[in-house]
N, C-alpha and C. Protein backbone atom coordinates (compact mmCIF):
# COMPACT_ATOMS: atom_id res chain seq x y z
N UNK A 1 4.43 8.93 5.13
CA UNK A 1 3.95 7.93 4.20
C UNK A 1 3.61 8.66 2.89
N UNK A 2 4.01 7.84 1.60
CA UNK A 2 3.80 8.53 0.97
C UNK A 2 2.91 7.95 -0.68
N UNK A 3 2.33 8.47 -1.66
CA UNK A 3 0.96 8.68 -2.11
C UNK A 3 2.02 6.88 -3.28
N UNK A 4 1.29 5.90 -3.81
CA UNK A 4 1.98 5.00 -4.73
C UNK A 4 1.15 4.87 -5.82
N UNK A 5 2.13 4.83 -6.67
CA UNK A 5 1.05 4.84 -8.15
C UNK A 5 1.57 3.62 -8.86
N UNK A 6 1.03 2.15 -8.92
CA UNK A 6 1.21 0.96 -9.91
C UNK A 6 0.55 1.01 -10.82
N UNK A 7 1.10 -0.38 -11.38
CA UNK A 7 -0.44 -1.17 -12.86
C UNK A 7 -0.52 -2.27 -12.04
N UNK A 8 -1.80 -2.60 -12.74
CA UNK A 8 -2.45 -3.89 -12.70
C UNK A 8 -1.51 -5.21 -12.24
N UNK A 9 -1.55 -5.56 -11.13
CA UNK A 9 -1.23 -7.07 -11.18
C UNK A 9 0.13 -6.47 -10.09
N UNK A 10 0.72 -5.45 -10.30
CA UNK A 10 1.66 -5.09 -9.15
C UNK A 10 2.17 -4.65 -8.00
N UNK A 11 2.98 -4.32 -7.28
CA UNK A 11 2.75 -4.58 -5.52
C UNK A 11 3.27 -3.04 -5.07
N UNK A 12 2.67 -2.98 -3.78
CA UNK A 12 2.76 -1.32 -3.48
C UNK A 12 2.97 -1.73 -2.12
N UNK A 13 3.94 -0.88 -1.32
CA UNK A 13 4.29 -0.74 -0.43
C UNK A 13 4.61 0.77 0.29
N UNK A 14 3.73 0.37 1.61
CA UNK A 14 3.65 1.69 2.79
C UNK A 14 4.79 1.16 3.47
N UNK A 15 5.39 2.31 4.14
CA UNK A 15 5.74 2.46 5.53
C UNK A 15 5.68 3.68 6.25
N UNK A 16 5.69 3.27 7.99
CA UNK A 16 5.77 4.44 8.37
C UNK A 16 6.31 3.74 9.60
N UNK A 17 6.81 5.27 10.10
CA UNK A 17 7.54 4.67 11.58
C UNK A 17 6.89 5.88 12.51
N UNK A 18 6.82 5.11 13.72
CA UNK A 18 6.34 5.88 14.72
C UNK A 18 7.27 6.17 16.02
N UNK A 19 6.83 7.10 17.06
CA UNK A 19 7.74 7.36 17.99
C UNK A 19 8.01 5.82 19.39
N UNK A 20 7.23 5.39 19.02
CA UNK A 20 7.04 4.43 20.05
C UNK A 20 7.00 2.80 19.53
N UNK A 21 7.93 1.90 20.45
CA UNK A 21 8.30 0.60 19.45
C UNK A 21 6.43 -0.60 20.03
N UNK A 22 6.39 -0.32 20.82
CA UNK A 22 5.10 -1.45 21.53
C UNK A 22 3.77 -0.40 21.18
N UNK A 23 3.56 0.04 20.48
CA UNK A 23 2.28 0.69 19.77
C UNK A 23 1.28 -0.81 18.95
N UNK A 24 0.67 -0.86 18.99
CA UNK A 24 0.39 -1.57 17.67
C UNK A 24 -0.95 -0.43 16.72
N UNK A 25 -0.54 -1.52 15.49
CA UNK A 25 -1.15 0.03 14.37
C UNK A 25 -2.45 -1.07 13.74
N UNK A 26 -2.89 -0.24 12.85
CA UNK A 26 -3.74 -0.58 12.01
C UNK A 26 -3.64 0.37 10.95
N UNK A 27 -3.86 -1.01 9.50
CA UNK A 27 -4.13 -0.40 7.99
C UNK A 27 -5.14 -0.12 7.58
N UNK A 28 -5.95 0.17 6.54
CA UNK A 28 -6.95 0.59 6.35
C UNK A 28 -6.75 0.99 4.45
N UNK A 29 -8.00 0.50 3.47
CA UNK A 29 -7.83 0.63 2.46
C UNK A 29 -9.40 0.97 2.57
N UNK A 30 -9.28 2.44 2.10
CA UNK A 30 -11.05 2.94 1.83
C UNK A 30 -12.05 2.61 3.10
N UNK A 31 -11.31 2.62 4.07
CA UNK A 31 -11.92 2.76 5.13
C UNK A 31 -12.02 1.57 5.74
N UNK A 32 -11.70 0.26 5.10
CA UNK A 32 -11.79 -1.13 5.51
C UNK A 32 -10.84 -1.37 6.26
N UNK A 33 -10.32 -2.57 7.42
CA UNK A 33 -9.48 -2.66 7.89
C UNK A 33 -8.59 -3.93 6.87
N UNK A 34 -7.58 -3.68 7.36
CA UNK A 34 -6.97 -4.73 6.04
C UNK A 34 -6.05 -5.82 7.09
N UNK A 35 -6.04 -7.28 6.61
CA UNK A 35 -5.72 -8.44 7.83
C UNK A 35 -4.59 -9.01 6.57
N UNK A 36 -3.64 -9.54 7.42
CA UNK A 36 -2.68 -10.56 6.87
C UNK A 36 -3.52 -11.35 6.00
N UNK A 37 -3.16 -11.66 4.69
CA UNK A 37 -3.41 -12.53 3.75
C UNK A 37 -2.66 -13.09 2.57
N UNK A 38 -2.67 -13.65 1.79
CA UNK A 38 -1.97 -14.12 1.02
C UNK A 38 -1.28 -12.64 -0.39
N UNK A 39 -2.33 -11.66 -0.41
CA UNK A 39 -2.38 -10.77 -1.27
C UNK A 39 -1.93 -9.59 -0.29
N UNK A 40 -1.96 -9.91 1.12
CA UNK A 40 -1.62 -8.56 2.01
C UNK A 40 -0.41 -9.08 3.29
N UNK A 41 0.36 -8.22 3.35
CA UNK A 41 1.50 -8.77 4.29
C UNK A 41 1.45 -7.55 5.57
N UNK A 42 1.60 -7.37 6.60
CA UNK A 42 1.66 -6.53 7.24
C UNK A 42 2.68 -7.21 8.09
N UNK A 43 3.88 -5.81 8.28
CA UNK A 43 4.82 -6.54 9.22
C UNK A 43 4.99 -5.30 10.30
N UNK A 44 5.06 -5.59 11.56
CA UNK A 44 5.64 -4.66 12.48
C UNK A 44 7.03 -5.05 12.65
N UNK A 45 8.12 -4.28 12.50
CA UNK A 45 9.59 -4.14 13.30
C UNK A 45 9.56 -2.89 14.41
N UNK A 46 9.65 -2.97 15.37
CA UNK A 46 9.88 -2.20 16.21
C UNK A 46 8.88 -1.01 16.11
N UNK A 47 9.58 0.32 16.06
CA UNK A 47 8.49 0.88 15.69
C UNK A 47 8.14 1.26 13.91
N UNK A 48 8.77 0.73 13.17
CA UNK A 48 8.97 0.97 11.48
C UNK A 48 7.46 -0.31 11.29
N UNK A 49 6.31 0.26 10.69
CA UNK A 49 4.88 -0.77 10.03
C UNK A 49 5.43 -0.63 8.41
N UNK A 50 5.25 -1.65 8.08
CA UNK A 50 5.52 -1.80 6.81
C UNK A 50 3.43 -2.70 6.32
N UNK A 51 2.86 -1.87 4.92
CA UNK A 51 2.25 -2.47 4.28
C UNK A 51 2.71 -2.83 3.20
N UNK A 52 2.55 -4.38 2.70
CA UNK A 52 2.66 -5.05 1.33
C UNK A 52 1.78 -5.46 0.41
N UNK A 53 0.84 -4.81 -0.48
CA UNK A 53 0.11 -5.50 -0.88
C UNK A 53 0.65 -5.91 -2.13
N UNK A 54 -0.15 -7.24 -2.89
CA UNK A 54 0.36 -7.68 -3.94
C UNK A 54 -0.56 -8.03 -5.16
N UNK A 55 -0.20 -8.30 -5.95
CA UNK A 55 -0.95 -8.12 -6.99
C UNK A 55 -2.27 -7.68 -7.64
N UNK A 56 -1.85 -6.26 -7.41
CA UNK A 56 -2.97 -5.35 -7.25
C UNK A 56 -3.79 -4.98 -8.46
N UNK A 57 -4.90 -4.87 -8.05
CA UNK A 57 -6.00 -4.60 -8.90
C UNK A 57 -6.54 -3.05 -9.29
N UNK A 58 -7.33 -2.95 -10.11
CA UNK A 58 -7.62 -1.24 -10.21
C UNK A 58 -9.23 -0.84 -9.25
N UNK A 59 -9.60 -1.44 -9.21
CA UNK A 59 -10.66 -1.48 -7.97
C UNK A 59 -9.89 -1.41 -6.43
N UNK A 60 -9.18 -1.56 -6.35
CA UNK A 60 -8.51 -1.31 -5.12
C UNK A 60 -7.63 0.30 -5.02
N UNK A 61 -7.46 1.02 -5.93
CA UNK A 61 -7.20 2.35 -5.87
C UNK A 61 -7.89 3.07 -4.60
N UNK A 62 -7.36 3.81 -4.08
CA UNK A 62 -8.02 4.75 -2.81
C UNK A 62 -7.11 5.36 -1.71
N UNK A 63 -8.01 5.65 -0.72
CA UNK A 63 -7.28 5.73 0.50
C UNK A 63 -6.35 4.88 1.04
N UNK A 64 -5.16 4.96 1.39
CA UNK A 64 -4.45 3.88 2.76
C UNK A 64 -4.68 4.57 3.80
N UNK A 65 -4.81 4.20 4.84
CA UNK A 65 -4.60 4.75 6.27
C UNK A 65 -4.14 3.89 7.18
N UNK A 66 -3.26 4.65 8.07
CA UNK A 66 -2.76 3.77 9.25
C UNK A 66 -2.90 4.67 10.25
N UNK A 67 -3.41 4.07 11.39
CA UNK A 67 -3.61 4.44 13.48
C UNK A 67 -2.45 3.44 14.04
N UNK A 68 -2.41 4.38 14.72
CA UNK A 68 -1.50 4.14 15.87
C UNK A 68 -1.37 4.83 17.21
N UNK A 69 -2.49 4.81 18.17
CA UNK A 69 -2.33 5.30 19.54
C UNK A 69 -2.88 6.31 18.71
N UNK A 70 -2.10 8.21 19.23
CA UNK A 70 -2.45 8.70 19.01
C UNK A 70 -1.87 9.46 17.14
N UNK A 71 -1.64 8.21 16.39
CA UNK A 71 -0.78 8.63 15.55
C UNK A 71 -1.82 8.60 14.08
N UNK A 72 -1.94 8.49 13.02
CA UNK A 72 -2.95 8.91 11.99
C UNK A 72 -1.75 8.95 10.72
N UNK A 73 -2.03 8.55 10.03
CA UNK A 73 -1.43 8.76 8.40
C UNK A 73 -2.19 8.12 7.22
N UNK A 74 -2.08 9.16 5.97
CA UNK A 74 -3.15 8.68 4.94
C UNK A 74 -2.11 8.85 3.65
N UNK A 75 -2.06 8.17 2.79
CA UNK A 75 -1.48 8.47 1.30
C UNK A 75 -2.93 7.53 0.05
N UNK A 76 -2.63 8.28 -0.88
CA UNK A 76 -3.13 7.37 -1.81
C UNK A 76 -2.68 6.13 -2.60
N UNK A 77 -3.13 5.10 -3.13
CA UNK A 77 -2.75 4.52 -3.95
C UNK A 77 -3.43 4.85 -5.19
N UNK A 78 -3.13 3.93 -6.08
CA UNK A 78 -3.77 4.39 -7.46
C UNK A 78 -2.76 3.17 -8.28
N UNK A 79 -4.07 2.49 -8.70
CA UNK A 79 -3.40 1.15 -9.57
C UNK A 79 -4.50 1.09 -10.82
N UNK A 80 -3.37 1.22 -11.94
CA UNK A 80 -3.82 1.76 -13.34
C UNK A 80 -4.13 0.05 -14.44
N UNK A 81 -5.46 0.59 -15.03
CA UNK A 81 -4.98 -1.02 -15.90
C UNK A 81 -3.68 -1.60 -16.73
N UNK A 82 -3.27 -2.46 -16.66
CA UNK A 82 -1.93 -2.87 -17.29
C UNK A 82 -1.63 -2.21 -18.80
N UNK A 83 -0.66 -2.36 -18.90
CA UNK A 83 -0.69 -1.77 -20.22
C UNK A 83 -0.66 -3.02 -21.65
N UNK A 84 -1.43 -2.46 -22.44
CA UNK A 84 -2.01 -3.43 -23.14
C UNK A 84 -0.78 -4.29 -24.31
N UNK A 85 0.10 -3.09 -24.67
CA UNK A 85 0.97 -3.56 -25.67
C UNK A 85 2.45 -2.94 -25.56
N UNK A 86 2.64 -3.69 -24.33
CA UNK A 86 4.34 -3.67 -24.04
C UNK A 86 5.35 -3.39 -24.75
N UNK A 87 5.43 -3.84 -26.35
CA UNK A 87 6.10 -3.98 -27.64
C UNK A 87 6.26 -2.40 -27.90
N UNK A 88 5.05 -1.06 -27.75
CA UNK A 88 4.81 -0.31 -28.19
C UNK A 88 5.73 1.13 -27.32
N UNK A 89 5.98 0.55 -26.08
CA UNK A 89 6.89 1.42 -25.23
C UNK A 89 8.05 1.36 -25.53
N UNK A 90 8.76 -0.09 -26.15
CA UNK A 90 10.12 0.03 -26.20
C UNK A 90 10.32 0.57 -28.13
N UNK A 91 9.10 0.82 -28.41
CA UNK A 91 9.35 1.51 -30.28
C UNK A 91 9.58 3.09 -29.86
N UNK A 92 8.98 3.24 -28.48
CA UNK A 92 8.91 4.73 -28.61
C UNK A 92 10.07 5.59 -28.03
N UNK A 93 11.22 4.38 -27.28
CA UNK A 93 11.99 5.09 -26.93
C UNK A 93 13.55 5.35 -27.80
């Protein structure tokens, strides 16, 4: 799994796959457990966990973590405030 860096308002996605398909896992943002919601998608396929979160905020920057049996993985996120003047990226290129 590996570390995701957005802006404001945009969606970041984990995965990880494990050795075993009937595991079930758990996510984790800063230590919280994180549940299906409208802003959070969690899907199991087999053994491939996919996290979706969506329209992300900068207060939500931190740890991810996912368990699984005896399995463990951590990356960071990091979601930056939007950028203020869009107009000013496409003068600079």
């Amino acid at each position: 799994m590996y570390g995701v860096e957005v802006f404001d308002g945009e969606t970041a996605r984990f995965e990880v796959e494990i050795s075993e398909d009937d595991v079930h896992g758990q996510w984790k943002l800063n230590g919280e457990v994180l549940t299906q919601s409208p802003d959070i998608e969690i899907i199991k396929d087999g053994a491939k966990h996919t996290l979706i979160l969506y329209n992300l905020k900068a207060p939500l920057s931190g740890e991810i973590g996912f368990t699984a049996a005896n399995a463990k993985c951590v990356a960071n996120l990091k979601v930056k405030g939007e950028i203020k003047n869009k107009h000013l990226v496409g003068d600079l290129i």
